[in-house]
Protein backbone atom coordinates (compact mmCIF):
# COMPACT_ATOMS: atom_id res chain seq x y z
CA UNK A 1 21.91 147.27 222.44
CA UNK A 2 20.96 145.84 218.75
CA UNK A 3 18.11 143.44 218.85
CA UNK A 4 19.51 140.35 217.75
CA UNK A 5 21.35 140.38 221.02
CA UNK A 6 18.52 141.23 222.90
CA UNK A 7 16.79 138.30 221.35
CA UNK A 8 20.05 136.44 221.96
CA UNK A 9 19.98 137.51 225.72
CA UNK A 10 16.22 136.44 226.38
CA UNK A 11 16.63 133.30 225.04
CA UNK A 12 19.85 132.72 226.89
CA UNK A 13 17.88 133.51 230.25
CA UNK A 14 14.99 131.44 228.83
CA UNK A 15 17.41 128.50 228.40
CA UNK A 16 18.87 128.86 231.82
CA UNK A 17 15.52 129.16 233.45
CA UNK A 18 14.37 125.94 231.70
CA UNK A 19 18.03 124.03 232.56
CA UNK A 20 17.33 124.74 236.23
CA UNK A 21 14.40 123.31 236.61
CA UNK A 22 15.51 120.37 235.02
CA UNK A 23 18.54 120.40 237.69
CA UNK A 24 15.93 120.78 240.34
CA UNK A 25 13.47 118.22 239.07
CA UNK A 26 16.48 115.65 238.43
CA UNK A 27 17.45 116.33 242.28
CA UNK A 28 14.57 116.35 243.99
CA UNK A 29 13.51 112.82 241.74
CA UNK A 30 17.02 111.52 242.86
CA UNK A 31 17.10 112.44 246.45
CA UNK A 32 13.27 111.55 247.32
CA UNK A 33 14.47 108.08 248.01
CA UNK A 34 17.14 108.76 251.06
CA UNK A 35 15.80 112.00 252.00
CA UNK A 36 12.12 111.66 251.77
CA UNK A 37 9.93 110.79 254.74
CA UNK A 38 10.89 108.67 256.83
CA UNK A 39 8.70 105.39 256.04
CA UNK A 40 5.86 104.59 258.61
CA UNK A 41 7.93 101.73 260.39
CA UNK A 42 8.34 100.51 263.82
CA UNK A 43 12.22 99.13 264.57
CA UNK A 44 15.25 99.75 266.51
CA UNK A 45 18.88 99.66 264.93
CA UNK A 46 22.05 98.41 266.30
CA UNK A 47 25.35 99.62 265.05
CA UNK A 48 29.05 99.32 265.60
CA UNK A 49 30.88 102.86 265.90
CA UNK A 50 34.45 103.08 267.20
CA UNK A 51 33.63 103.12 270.54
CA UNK A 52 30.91 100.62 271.02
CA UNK A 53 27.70 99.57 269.61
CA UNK A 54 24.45 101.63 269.37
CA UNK A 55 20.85 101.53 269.53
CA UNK A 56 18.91 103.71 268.15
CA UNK A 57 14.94 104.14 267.26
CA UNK A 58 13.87 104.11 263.40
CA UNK A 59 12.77 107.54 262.66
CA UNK A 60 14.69 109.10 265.68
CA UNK A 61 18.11 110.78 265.09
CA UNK A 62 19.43 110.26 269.05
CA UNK A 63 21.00 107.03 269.98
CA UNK A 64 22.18 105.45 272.97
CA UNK A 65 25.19 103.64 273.27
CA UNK A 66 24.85 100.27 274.82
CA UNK A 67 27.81 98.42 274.60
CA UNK A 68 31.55 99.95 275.30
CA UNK A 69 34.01 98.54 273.39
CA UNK A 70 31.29 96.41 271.80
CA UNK A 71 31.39 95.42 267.63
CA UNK A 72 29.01 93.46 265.16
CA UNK A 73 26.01 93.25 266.60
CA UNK A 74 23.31 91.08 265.94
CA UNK A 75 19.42 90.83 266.95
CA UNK A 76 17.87 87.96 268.84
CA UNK A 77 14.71 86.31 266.98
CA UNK A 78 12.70 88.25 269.11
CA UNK A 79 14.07 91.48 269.27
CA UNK A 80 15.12 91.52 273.14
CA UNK A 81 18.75 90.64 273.26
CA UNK A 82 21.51 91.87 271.30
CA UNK A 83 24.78 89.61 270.02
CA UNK A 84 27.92 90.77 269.78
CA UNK A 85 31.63 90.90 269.61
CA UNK A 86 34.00 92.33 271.96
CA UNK A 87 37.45 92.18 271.60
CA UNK A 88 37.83 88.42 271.88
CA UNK A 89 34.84 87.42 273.74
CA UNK A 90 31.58 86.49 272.22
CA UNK A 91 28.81 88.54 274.31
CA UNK A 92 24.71 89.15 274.71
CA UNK A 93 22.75 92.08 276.13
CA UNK A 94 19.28 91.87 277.23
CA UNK A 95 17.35 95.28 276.59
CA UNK A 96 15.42 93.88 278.80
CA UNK A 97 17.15 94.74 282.15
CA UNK A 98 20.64 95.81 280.37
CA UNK A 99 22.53 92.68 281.61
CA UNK A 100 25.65 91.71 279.86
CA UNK A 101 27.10 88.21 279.53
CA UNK A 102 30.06 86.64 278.49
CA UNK A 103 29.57 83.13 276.83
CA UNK A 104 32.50 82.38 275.01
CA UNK A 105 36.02 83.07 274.29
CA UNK A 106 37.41 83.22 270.58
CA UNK A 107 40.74 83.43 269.15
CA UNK A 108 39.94 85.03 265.78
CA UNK A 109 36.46 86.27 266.39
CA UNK A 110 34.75 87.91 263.81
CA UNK A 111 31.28 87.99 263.27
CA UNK A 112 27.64 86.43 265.31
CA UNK A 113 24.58 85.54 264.35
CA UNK A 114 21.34 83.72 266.53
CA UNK A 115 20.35 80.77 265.26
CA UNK A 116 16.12 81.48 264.98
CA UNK A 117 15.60 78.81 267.36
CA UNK A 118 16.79 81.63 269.93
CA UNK A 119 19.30 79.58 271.86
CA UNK A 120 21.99 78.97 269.92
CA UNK A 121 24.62 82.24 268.95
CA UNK A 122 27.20 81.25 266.15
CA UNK A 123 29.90 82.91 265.68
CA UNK A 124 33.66 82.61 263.78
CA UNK A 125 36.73 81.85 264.68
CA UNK A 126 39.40 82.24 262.66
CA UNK A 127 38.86 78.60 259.85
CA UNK A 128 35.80 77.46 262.20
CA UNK A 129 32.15 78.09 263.06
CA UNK A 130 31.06 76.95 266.26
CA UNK A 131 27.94 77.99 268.11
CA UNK A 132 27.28 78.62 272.14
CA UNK A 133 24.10 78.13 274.10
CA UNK A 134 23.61 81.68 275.51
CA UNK A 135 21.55 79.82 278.51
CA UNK A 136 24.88 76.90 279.14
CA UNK A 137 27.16 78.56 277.76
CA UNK A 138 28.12 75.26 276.04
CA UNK A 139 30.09 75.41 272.64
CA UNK A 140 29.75 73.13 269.29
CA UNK A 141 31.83 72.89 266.29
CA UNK A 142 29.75 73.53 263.23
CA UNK A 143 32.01 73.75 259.96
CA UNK A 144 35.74 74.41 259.27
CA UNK A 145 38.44 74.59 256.86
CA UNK A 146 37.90 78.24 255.41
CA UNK A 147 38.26 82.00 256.28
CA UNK A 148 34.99 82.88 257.24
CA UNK A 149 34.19 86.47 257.94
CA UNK A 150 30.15 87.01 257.58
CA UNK A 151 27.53 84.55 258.52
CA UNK A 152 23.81 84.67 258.78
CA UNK A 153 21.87 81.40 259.92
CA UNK A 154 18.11 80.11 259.15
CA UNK A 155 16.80 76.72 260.72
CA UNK A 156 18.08 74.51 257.44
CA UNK A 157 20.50 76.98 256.10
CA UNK A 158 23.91 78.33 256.70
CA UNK A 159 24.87 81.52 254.73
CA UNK A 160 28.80 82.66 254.66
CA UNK A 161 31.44 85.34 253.34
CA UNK A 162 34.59 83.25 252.45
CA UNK A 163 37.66 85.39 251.96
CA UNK A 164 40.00 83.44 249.54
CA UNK A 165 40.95 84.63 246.25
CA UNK A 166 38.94 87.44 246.79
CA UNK A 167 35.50 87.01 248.52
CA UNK A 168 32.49 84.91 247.39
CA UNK A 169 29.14 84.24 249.38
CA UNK A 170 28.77 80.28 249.61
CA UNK A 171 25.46 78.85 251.50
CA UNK A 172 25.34 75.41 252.98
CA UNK A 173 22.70 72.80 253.87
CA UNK A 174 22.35 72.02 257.52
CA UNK A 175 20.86 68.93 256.86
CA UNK A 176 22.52 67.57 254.37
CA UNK A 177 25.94 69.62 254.67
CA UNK A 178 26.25 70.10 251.06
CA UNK A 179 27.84 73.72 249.78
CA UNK A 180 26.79 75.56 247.33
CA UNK A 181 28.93 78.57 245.97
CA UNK A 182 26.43 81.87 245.19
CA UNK A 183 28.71 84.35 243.57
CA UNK A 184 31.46 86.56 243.99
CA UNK A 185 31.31 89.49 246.69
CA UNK A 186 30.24 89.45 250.27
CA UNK A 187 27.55 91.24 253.13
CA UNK A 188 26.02 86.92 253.05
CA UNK A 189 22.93 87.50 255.37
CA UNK A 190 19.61 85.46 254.62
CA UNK A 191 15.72 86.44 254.10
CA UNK A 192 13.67 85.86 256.79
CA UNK A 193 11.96 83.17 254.67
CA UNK A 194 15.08 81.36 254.62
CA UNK A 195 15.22 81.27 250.90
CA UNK A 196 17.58 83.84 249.85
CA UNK A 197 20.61 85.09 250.27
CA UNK A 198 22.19 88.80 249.68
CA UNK A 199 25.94 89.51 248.03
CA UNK A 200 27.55 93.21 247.67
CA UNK A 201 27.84 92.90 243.84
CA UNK A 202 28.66 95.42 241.18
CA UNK A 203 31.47 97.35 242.76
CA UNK A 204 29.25 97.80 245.67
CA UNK A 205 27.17 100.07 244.23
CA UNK A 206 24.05 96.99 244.51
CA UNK A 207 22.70 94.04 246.14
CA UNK A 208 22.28 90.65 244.32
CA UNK A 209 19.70 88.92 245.61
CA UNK A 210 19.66 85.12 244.74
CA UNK A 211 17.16 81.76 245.21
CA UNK A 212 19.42 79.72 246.93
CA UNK A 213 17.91 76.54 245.87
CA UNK A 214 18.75 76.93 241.89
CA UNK A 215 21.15 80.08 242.76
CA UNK A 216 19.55 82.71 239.98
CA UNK A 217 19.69 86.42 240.76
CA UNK A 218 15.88 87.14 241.65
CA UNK A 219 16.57 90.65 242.32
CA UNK A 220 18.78 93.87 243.66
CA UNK A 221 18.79 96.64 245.69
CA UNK A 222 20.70 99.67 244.50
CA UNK A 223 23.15 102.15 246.31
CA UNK A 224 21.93 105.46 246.90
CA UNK A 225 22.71 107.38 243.62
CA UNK A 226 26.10 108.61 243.68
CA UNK A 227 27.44 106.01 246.16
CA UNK A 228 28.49 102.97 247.45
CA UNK A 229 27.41 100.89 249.98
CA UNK A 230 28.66 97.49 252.10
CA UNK A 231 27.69 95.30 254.96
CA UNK A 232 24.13 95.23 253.92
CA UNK A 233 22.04 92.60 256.28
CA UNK A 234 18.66 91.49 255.95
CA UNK A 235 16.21 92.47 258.48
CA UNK A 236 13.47 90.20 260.16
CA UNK A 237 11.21 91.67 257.78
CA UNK A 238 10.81 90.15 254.28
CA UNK A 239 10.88 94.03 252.08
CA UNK A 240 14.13 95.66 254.28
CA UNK A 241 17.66 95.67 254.56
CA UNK A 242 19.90 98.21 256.02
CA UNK A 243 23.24 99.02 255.17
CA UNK A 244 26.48 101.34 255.55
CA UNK A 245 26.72 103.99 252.66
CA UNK A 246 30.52 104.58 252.32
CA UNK A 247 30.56 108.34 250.53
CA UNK A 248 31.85 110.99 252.95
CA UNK A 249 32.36 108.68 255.98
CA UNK A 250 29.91 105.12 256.72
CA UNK A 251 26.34 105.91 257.81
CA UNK A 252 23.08 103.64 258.58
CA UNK A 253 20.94 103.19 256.30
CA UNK A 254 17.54 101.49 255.37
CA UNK A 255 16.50 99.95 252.13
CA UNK A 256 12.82 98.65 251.06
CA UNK A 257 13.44 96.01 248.40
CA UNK A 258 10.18 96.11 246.98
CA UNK A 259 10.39 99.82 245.91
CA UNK A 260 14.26 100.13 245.69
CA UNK A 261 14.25 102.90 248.07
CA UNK A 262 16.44 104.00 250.90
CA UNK A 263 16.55 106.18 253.78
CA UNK A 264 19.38 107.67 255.66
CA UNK A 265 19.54 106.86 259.47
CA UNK A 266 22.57 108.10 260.88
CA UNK A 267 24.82 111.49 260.35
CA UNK A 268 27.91 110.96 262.49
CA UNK A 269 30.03 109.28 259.35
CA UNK A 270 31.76 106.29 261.30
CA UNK A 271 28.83 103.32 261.82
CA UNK A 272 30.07 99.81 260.72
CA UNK A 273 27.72 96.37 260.81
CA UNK A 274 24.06 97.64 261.16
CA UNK A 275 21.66 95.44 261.81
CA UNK A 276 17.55 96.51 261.70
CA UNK A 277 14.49 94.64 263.80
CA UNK A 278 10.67 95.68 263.01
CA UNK A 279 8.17 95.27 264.94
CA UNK A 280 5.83 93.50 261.94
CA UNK A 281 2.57 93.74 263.70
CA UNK A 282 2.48 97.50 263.79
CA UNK A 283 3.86 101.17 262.34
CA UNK A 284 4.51 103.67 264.19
């Protein structure tokens, strides 16, 4: 062997050996965020999969399923009873003692969501929003006129999905029952502080977060690199969301705003309509 291609050879390997570890430093900064440590949280999850809705602990890979049959859930305001859908009854379950209730029947039912003052579970149906009293069981017209298909609900503010020519995110007053359209896209859920809304922007591949009182993007969470993700709702804690990431089936999982991070929850590759409680007063 002459020793220009020796030379040629070693610098070949040398090249190689430095492109690697680029490779492997690009990975390892790229994957941190969804396959790093799972954060020091305390919460439970609820899920939709195609034969009922789960629960399952943050941190813990087993869940339990709770619900036959069961879709969308939703979390109470104090983390004890779970909302949901089922076929086209409007349903609870306390964790409590396991009890299920039927409190409603729905022609087009779609999604739920409790009103924070506990009592009060609003739901869709087909052009209409009405609400039941999970305790009466007594049921009030709240809006119609448009195809809703996501709704989240604060004490002065309504937040919706509105399928028309396309879907937008559109929030309304309680109080004064004015509308106010956000932007194109969908996923509407609110912040716990009642001030913002979310909407699946950007192909789905991030989350728009907007002030809903002057309706400027504040912020956004991104996908997981590589993916997409839908049906992102807030949690009852300020810094997380949770969401599905679509790539190679739909799995759970967590995002912390403040850091743009995110953490996968689930594995099985069919989990719809996710919906995260923390326990704010402690980690675990």
């Amino acid at each position: 062997m002459v020793e220009g291609t020796e030379v040629s050879l070693a610098r070949c390997v040398m090249l190689a050996f430095v492109c690697v570890n680029l490779l492997v430093s690009w990975g390892s900064a790229w994957s941190a965020p969804e396959k790093g440590v799972f954060p020091e949280i305390a919460g439970r999850i609820v899920y939709e999969r195609p034969d009922g809705i789960y629960l399952q602990q943050t941190g813990s890979s087993s869940a339990e399923r709770i619900v036959p049959g069961g879709a969308y859930p939703r979390w109470s305001p104090d983390g004890k009873v779970v909302a949901y859908v089922q076929a086209h009854a409007i349903g609870i379950i306390s964790l409590v003692d396991r009890r299920q209730v039927i409190l409603a029947q729905a022609a087009f039912p779609h999604a739920v969501a409790f009103h924070p003052g506990g009592e009060m579970i609003w739901f869709t149906d087909g052009d209409e929003i009405k609400a039941v009293n999970w305790k009466t069981c007594a049921i009030v017209s709240i809006v119609k006129g448009k195809k809703y298909r996501e709704l989240d609900v604060s004490e002065h503010v309504l937040a919706v999905t509105v399928h028309g020519l396309g879907f937008h995110v559109e929030t309304m007053n309680l109080d004064t029952r004015e509308s106010k359209w956000i932007a194109r896209g969908c996923s509407a859920s609110l912040s716990p502080s009642g001030d913002r809304v979310t909407v699946n922007g950007g192909g789905h591949t991030r989350l728009d977060i907007y002030d809903i009182s002057n309706g400027k993007r504040l912020a956004q969470v991104d996908a997981p690199p590589g993916n997409t993700f839908d049906n992102q709702f807030w949690s009852n804690a300020q810094d997380w969301v949770v969401s599905v990431v679509e790539k190679g089936g739909q799995d759970v999982y967590i995002h912390q705003i403040s850091t743009n991070r995110s953490w996968r929850v689930t594995s099985s590759g069919d989990c719809n309509r996710p919906d995260l409680y923390l326990d704010v007063s402690r980690k675990r």
